[in-house]
C-alpha atoms as a PDB file:
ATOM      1  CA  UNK A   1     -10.677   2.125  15.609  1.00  0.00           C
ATOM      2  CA  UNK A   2     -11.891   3.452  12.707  1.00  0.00           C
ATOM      3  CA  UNK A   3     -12.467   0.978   9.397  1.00  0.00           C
ATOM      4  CA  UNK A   4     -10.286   3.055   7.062  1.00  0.00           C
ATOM      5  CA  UNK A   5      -7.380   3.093   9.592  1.00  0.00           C
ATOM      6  CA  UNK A   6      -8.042  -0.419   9.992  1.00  0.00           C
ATOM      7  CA  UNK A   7      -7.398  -1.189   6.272  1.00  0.00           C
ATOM      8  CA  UNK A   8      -4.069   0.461   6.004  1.00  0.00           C
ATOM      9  CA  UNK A   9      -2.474  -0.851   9.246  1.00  0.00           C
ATOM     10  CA  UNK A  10      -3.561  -4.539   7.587  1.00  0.00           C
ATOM     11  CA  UNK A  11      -2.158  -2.607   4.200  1.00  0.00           C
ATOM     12  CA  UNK A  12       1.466  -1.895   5.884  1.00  0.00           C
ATOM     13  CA  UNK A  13       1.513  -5.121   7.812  1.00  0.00           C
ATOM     14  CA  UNK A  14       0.469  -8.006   5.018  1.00  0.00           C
ATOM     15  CA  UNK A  15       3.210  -5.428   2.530  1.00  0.00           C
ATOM     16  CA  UNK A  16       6.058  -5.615   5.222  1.00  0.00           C
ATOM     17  CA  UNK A  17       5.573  -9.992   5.507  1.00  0.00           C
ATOM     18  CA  UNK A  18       5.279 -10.021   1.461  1.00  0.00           C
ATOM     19  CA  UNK A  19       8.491  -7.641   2.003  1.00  0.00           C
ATOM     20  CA  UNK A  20      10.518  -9.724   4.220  1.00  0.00           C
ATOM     21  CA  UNK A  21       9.358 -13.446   2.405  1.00  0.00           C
ATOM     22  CA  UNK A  22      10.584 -11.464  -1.240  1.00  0.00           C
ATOM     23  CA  UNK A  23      13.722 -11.643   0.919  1.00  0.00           C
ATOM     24  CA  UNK A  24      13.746 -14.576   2.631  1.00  0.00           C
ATOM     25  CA  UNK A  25      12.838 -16.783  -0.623  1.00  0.00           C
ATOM     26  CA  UNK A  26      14.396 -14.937  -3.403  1.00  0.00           C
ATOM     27  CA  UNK A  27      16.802 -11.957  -2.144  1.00  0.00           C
ATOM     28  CA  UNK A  28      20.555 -11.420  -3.603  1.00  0.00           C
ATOM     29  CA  UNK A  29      22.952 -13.895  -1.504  1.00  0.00           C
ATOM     30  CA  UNK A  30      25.884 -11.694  -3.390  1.00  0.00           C
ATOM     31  CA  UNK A  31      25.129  -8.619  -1.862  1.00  0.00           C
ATOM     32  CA  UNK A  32      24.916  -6.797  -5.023  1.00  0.00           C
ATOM     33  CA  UNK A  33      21.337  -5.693  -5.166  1.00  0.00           C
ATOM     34  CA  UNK A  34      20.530  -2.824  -2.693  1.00  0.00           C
ATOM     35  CA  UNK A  35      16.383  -4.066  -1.911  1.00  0.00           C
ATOM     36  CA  UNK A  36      17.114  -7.871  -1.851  1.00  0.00           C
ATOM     37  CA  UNK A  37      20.235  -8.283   0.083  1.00  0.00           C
ATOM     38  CA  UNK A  38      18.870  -6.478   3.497  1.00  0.00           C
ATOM     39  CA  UNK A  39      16.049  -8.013   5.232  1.00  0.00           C
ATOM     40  CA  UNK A  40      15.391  -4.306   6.720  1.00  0.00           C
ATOM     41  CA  UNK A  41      14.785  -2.609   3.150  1.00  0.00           C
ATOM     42  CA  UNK A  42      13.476  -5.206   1.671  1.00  0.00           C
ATOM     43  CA  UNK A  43      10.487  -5.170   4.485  1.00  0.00           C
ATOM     44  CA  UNK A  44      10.492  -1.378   4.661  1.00  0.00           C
ATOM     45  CA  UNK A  45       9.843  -1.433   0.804  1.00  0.00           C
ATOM     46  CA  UNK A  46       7.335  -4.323   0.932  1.00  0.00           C
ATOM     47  CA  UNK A  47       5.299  -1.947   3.554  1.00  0.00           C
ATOM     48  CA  UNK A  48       5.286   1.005   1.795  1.00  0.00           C
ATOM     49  CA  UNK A  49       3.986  -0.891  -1.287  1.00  0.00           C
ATOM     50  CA  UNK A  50       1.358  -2.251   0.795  1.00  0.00           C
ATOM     51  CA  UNK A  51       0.705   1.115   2.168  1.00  0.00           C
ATOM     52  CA  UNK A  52       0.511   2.834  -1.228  1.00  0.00           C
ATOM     53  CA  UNK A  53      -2.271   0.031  -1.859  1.00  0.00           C
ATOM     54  CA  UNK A  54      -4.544   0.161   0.883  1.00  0.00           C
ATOM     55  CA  UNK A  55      -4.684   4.001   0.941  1.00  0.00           C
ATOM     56  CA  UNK A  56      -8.066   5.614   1.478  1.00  0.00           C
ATOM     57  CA  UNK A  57      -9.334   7.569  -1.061  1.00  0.00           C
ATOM     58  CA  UNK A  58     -11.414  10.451  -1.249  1.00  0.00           C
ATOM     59  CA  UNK A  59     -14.817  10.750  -0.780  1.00  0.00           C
ATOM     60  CA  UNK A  60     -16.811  12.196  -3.744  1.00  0.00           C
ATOM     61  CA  UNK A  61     -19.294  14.522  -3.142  1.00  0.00           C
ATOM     62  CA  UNK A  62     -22.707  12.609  -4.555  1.00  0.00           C
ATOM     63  CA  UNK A  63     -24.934  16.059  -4.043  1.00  0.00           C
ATOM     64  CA  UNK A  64     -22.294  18.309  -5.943  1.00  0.00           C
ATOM     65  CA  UNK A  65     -22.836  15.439  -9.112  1.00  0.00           C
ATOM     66  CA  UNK A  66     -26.237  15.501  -9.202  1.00  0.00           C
ATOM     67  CA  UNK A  67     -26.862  18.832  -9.738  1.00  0.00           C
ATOM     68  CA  UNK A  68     -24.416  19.351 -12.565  1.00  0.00           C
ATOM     69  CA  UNK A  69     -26.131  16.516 -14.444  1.00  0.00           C
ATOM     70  CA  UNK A  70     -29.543  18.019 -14.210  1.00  0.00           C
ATOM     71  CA  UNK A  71     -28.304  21.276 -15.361  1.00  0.00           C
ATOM     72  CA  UNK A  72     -26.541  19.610 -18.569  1.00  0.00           C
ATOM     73  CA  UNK A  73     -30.482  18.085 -19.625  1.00  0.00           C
END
């Protein structure tokens, strides 16, 4: 498996505990708050938070760089 799919699975999965143990040890017993109150959200939210951190990002282009800084001396 590749090392960048590897980092966002761990991304999703370490979101979606954090998710479900916001719930567990602080969530809304009252009902009234829409993330706390369901374990389901709350984990689905924790994930894509997770998720949102652990996204690859692009590559930059080193070659395409170095050539506009020479030109620029």
């Amino acid at each position: 498996m590749n090392k960048k799919y590897k980092k966002t699975l761990s991304g999703l999965g370490v979101g979606a505990i954090l998710g479900f143990a916001y719930y567990y040890y602080v969530g809304c017993a009252s009902g009234a708050c829409a993330i706390t109150s369901n374990p389901y959200i709350s984990t689905a939210y924790g994930a894509m938070i997770g998720l949102i951190f652990m996204w690859p990002e692009k590559e930059k282009n080193i070659e395409g760089d170095k050539g506009n800084h020479e030109n620029a001396i």
